[in-house]
Protein backbone atom coordinates (compact mmCIF):
# COMPACT_ATOMS: atom_id res chain seq x y z
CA UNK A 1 -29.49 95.50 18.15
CA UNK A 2 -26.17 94.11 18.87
CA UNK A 3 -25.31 90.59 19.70
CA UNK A 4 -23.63 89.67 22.04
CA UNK A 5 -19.99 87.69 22.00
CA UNK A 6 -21.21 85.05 23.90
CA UNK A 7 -24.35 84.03 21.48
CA UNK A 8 -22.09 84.52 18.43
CA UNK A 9 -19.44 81.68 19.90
CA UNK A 10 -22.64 79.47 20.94
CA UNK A 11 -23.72 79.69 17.33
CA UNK A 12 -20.50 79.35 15.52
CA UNK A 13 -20.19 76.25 17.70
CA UNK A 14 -23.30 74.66 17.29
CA UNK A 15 -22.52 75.08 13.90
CA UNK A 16 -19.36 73.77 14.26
CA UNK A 17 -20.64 70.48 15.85
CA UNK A 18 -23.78 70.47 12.92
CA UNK A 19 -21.07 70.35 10.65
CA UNK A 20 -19.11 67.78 12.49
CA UNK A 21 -21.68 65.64 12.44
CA UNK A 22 -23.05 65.84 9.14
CA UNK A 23 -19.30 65.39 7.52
CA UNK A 24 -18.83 62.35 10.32
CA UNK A 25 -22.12 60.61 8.65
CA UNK A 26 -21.47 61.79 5.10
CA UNK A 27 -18.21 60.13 5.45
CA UNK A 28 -19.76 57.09 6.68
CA UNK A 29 -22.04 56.85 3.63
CA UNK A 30 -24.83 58.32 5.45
CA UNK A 31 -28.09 59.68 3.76
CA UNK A 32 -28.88 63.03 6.63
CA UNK A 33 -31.69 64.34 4.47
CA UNK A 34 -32.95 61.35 3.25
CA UNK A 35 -35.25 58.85 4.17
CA UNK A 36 -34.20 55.12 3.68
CA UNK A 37 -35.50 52.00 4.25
CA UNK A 38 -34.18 49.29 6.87
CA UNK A 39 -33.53 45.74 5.43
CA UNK A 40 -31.64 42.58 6.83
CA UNK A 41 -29.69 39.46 6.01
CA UNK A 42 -28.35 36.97 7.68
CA UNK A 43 -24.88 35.47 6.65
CA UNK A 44 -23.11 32.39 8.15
CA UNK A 45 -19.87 34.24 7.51
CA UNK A 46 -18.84 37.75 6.38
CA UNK A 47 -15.08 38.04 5.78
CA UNK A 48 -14.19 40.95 4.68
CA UNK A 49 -17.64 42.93 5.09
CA UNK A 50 -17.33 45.84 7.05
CA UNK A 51 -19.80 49.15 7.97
CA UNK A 52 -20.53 51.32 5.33
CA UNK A 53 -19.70 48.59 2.56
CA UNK A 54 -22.05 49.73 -0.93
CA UNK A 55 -24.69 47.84 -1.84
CA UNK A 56 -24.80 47.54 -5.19
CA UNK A 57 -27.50 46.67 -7.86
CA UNK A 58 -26.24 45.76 -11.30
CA UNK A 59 -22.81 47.78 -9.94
CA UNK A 60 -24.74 50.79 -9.16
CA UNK A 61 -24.74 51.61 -5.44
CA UNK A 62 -27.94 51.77 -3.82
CA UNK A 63 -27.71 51.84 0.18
CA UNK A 64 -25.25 50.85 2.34
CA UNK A 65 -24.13 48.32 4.96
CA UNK A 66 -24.85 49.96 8.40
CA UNK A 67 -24.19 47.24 11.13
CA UNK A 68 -23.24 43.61 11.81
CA UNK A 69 -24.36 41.58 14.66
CA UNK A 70 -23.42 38.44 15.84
CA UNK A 71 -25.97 35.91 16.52
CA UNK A 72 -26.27 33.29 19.54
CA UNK A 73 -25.97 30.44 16.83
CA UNK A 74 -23.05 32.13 15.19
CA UNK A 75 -24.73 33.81 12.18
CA UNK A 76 -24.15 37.45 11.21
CA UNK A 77 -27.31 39.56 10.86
CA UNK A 78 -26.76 42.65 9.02
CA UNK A 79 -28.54 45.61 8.35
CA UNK A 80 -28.47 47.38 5.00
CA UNK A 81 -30.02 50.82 4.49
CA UNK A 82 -31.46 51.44 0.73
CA UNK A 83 -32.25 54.75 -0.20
CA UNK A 84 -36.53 54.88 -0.41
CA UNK A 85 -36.99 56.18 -3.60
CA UNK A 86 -35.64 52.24 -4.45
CA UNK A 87 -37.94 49.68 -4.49
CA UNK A 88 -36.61 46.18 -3.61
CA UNK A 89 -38.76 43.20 -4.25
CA UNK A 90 -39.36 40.74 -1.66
CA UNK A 91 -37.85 37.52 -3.20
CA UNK A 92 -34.38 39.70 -3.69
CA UNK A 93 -31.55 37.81 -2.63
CA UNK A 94 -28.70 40.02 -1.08
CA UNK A 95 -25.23 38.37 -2.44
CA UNK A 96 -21.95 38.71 -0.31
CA UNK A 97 -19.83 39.15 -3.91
CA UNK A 98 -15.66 39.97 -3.34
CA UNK A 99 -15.11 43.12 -4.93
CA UNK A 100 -11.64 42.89 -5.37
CA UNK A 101 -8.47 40.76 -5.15
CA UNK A 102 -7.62 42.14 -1.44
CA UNK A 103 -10.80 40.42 -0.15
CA UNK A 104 -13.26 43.55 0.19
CA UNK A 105 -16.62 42.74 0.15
CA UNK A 106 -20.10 44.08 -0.89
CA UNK A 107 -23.40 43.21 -0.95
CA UNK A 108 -25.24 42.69 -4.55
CA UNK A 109 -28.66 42.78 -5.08
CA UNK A 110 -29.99 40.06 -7.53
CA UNK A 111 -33.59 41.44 -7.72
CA UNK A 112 -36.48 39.45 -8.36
CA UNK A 113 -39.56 39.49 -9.76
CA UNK A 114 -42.34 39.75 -6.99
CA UNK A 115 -44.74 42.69 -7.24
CA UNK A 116 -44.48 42.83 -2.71
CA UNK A 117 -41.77 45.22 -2.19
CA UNK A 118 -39.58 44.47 1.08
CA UNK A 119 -40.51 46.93 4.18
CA UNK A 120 -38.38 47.98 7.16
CA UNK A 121 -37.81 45.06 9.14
CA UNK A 122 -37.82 42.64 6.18
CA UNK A 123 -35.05 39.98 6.44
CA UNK A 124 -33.96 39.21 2.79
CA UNK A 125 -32.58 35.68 1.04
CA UNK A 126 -29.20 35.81 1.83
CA UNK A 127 -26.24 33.89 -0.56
CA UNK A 128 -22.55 33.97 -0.35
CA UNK A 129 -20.44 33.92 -3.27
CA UNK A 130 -16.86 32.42 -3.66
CA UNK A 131 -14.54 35.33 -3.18
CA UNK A 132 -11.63 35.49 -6.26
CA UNK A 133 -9.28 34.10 -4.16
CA UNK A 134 -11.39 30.67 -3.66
CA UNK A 135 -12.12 30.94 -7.14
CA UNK A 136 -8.66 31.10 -8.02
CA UNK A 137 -7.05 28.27 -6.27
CA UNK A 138 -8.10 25.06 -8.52
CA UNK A 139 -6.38 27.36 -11.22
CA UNK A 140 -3.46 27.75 -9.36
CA UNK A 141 -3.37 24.51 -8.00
CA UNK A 142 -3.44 23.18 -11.67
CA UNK A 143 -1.01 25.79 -12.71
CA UNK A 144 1.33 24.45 -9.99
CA UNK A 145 0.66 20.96 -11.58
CA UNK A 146 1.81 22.12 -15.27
CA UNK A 147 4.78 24.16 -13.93
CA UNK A 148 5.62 20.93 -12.23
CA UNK A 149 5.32 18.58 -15.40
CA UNK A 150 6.43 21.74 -17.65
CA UNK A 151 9.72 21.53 -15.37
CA UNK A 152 10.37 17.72 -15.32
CA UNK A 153 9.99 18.15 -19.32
CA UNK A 154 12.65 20.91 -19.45
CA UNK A 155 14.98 18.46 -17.58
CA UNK A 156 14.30 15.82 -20.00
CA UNK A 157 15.18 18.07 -22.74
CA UNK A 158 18.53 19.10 -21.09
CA UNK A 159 19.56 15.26 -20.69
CA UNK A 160 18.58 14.84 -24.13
CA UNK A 161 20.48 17.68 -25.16
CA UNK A 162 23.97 16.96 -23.21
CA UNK A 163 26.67 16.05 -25.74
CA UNK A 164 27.40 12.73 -23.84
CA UNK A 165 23.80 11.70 -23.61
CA UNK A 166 23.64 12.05 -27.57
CA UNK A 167 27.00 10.21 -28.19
CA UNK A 168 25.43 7.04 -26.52
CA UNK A 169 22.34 7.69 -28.71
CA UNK A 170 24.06 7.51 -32.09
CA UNK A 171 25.95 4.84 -30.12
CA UNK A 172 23.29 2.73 -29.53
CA UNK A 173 21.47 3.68 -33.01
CA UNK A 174 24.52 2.26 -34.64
CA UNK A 175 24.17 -0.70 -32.80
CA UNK A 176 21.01 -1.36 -33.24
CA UNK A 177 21.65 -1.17 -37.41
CA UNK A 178 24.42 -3.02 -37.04
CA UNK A 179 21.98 -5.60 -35.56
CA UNK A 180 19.04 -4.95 -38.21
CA UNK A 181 22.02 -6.04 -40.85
CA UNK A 182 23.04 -9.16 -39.06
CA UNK A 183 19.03 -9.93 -39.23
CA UNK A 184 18.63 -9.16 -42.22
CA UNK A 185 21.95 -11.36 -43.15
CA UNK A 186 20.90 -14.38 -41.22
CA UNK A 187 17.09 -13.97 -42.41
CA UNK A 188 18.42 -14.33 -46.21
CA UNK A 189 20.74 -17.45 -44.88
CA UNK A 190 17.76 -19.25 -43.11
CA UNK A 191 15.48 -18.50 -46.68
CA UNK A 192 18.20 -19.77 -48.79
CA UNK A 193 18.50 -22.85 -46.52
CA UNK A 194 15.19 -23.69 -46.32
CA UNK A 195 14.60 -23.50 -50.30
CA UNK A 196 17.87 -26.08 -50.45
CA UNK A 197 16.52 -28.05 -48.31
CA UNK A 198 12.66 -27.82 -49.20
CA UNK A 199 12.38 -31.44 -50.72
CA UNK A 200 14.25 -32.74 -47.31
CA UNK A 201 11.86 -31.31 -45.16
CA UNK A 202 8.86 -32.07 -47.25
CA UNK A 203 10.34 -36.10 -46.93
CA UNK A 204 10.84 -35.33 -43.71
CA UNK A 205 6.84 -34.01 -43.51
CA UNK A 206 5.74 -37.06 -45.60
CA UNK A 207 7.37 -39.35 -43.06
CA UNK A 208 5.62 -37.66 -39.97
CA UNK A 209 2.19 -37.95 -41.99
CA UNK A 210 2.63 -41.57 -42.24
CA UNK A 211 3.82 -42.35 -39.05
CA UNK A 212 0.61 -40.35 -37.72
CA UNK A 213 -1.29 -42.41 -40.19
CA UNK A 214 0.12 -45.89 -39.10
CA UNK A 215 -0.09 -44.80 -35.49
CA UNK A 216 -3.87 -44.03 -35.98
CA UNK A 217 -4.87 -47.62 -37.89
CA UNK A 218 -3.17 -49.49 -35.53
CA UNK A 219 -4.57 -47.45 -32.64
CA UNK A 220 -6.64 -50.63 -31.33
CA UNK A 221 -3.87 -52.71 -31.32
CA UNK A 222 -1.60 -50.76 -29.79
CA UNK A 223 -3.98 -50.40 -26.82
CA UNK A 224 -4.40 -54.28 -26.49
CA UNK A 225 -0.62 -54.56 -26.38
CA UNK A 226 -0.93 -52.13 -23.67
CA UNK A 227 -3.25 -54.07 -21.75
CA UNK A 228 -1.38 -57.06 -22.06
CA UNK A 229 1.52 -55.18 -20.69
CA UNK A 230 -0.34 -53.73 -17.73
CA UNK A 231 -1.70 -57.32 -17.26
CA UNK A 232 1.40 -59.35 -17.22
CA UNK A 233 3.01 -56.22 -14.61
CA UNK A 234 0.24 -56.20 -12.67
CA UNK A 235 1.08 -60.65 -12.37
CA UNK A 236 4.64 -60.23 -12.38
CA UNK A 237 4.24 -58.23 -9.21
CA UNK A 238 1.64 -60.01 -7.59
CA UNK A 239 3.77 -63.25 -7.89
CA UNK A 240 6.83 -61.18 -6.42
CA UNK A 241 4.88 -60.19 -3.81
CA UNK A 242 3.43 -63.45 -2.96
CA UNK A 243 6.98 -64.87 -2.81
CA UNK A 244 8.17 -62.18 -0.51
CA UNK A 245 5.71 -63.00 2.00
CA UNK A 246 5.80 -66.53 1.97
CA UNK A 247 9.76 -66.36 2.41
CA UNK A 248 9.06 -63.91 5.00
CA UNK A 249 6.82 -66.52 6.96
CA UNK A 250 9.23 -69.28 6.65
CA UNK A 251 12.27 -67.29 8.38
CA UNK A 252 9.62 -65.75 11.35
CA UNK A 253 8.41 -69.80 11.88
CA UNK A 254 12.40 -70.72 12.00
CA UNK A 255 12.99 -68.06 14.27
CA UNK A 256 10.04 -68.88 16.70
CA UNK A 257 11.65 -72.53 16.46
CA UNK A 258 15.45 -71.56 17.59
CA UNK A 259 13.59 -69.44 20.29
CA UNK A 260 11.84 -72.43 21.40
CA UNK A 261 14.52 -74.60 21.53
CA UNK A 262 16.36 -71.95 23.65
CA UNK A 263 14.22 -71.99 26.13
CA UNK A 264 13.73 -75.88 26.44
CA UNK A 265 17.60 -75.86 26.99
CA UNK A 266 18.58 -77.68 23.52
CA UNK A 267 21.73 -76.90 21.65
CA UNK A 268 24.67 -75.34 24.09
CA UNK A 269 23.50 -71.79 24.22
CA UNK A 270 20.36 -73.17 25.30
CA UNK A 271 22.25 -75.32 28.00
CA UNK A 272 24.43 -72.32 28.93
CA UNK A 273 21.10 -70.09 29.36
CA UNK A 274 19.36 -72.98 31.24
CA UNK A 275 21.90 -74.38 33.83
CA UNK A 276 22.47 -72.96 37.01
CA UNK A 277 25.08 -74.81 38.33
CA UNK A 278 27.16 -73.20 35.37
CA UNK A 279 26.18 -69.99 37.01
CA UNK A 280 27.00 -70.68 40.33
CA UNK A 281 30.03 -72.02 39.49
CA UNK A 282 30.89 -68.63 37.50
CA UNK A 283 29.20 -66.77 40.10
CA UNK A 284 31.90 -68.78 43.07
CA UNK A 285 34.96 -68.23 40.54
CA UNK A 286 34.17 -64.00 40.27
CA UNK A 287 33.75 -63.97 43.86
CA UNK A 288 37.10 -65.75 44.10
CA UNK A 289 39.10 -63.82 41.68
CA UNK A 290 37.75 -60.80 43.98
CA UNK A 291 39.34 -62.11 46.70
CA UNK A 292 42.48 -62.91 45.18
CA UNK A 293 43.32 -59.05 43.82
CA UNK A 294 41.99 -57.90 47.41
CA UNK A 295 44.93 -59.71 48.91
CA UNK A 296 47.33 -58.95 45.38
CA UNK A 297 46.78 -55.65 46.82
CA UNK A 298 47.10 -55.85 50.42
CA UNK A 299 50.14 -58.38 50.38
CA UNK A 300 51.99 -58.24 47.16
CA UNK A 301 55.18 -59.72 49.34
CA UNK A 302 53.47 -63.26 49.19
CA UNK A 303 53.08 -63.21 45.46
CA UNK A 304 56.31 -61.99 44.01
CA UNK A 305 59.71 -62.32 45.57
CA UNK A 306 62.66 -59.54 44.25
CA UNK A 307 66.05 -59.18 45.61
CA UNK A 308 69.19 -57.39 44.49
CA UNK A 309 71.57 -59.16 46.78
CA UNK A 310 70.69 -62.47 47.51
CA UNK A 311 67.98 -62.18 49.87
CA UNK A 312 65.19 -63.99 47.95
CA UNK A 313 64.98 -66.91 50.12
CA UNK A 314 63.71 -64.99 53.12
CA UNK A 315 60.01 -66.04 53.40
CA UNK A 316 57.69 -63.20 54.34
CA UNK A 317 56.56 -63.97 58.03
């Protein structure tokens, strides 16, 4: 029997297109003759999880990630496929663990211990992990921090080191011995002083002591001498007080007197106050003298008479 051309191209093709398909899912990570088992987990965030990402167990891969959906409150559910001949226990708790420094992602199995095995549909405990480079930062933050310190250190050193800087250390370390000795010098001169002059001061002590002493047996009497002080201070300026105030009386009654007198007309300011003919008379004699530069003004002719040439006895008409 011979076949013809066109079935042998529809079978090469359909194998073609079997083949394309089962290298398409193999290279997705795809079980074709398999059975597996349909899980879920629900993540608040997924960076760096992608389709077909292992899941692992222990390191050893046993499904794979096959989609990610995003929820209405934000979440990611996402479906894992584990091949069936594993069992995964229902209180498993699928881990989103970095897998490397570049940020990939996978999903690790921490298996537990219940004797119910998870079914399709199941949704597991889900738990995200810090991914290296979270874990890494307080280390490099603290790094920073010692490079920082480390560096202010070296600088330090290189002061400390610079010629100059150690000229005005062995500068200043010869001053300060030179001051140590002139210490130590005047240390020995104060000792030697105060052994010469140990009985002095001891005298000088003994003295103190008694006058203490003295000042503390005659303690009572120096307080009534005290008293008598505050008393005869305490008279002295009442008395001075008194005095002031009675001279101060006197002079306001000798005042209230002259005023008196004033105004009854006594004495001649009181006359020259009180009469009124003395201020008309004044009064008349301004009015008068008023009158008199008026006219000074307005006819100086009348009151002075100056000629060059003989003329002066011409009266002014």
């Amino acid at each position: 029997m011979k076949i013809k051309n066109e079935t042998k191209v529809g079978v090469l093709a359909a194998a073609a297109i079997a083949l394309l398909i089962i290298g398409y899912n193999f290279l997705k990570g795809n079980s074709i003759f398999s059975s597996e088992t349909v899980l879920y987990a629900k993540y608040t965030q997924v960076d760096g999880l992608t389709v077909s990402k292992p899941v692992l167990v222990n390191g050893f891969q046993i499904g794979r990630v096959d989609k990610l959906e995003l929820q209405p409150d934000g979440t990611i559910m996402v479906t894992v496929k584990i091949k069936s001949e594993y069992a995964i226990p229902k209180n498993t708790i699928a881990r989103l663990e970095s897998t490397d420094l570049l940020g990939g992602k996978a999903i690790v199995m921490v298996l537990g211990n219940s004797t119910e095995i998870a079914e399709d549909g199941y949704v597991l405990n889900a738990n995200v992990e810090k991914s290296l480079m979270e874990s890494v930062q307080p280390v490099q933050k603290k790094a920073e921090l010692i490079i920082t310190k480390m560096d202010s250190i070296l600088t330090s050193v290189n002061s400390i080191l610079n010629p100059n800087f150690q000229k005005s250390v062995d500068k200043s370390f010869t001053s300060i011995a030179a001051t140590l000795g002139s210490l130590e010098s005047t240390s020995k001169k104060v000792d030697a002083l105060v052994g010469s002059e140990s009985a002095k001061l001891s005298g000088i002590l003994s003295n103190v002591e008694a006058i203490t002493a003295n000042f503390k047996s005659n303690g009572a009497k120096i307080d009534a001498v005290l008293t008598n002080l505050n008393t005869v201070s305490d008279k002295v300026a009442a008395i001075n007080f008194k005095e002031t105030i009675d001279k101060a009386n006197a002079a306001m009654s000798d005042l209230q007197a002259s005023m008196a007198d004033l105004k009854a007309g006594k004495g001649s300011l009181g006359k020259l106050l009180n009469d009124e003919e003395l201020y008309n008379n004044l009064s008349n004699a301004s009015k008068n003298l008023d009158a008199l530069m008026i006219d000074l003004k307005a006819n100086p002719k009348r009151y002075v008479h100056f000629s060059v040439f003989g003329g002066g006895n011409k009266k002014d008409k």
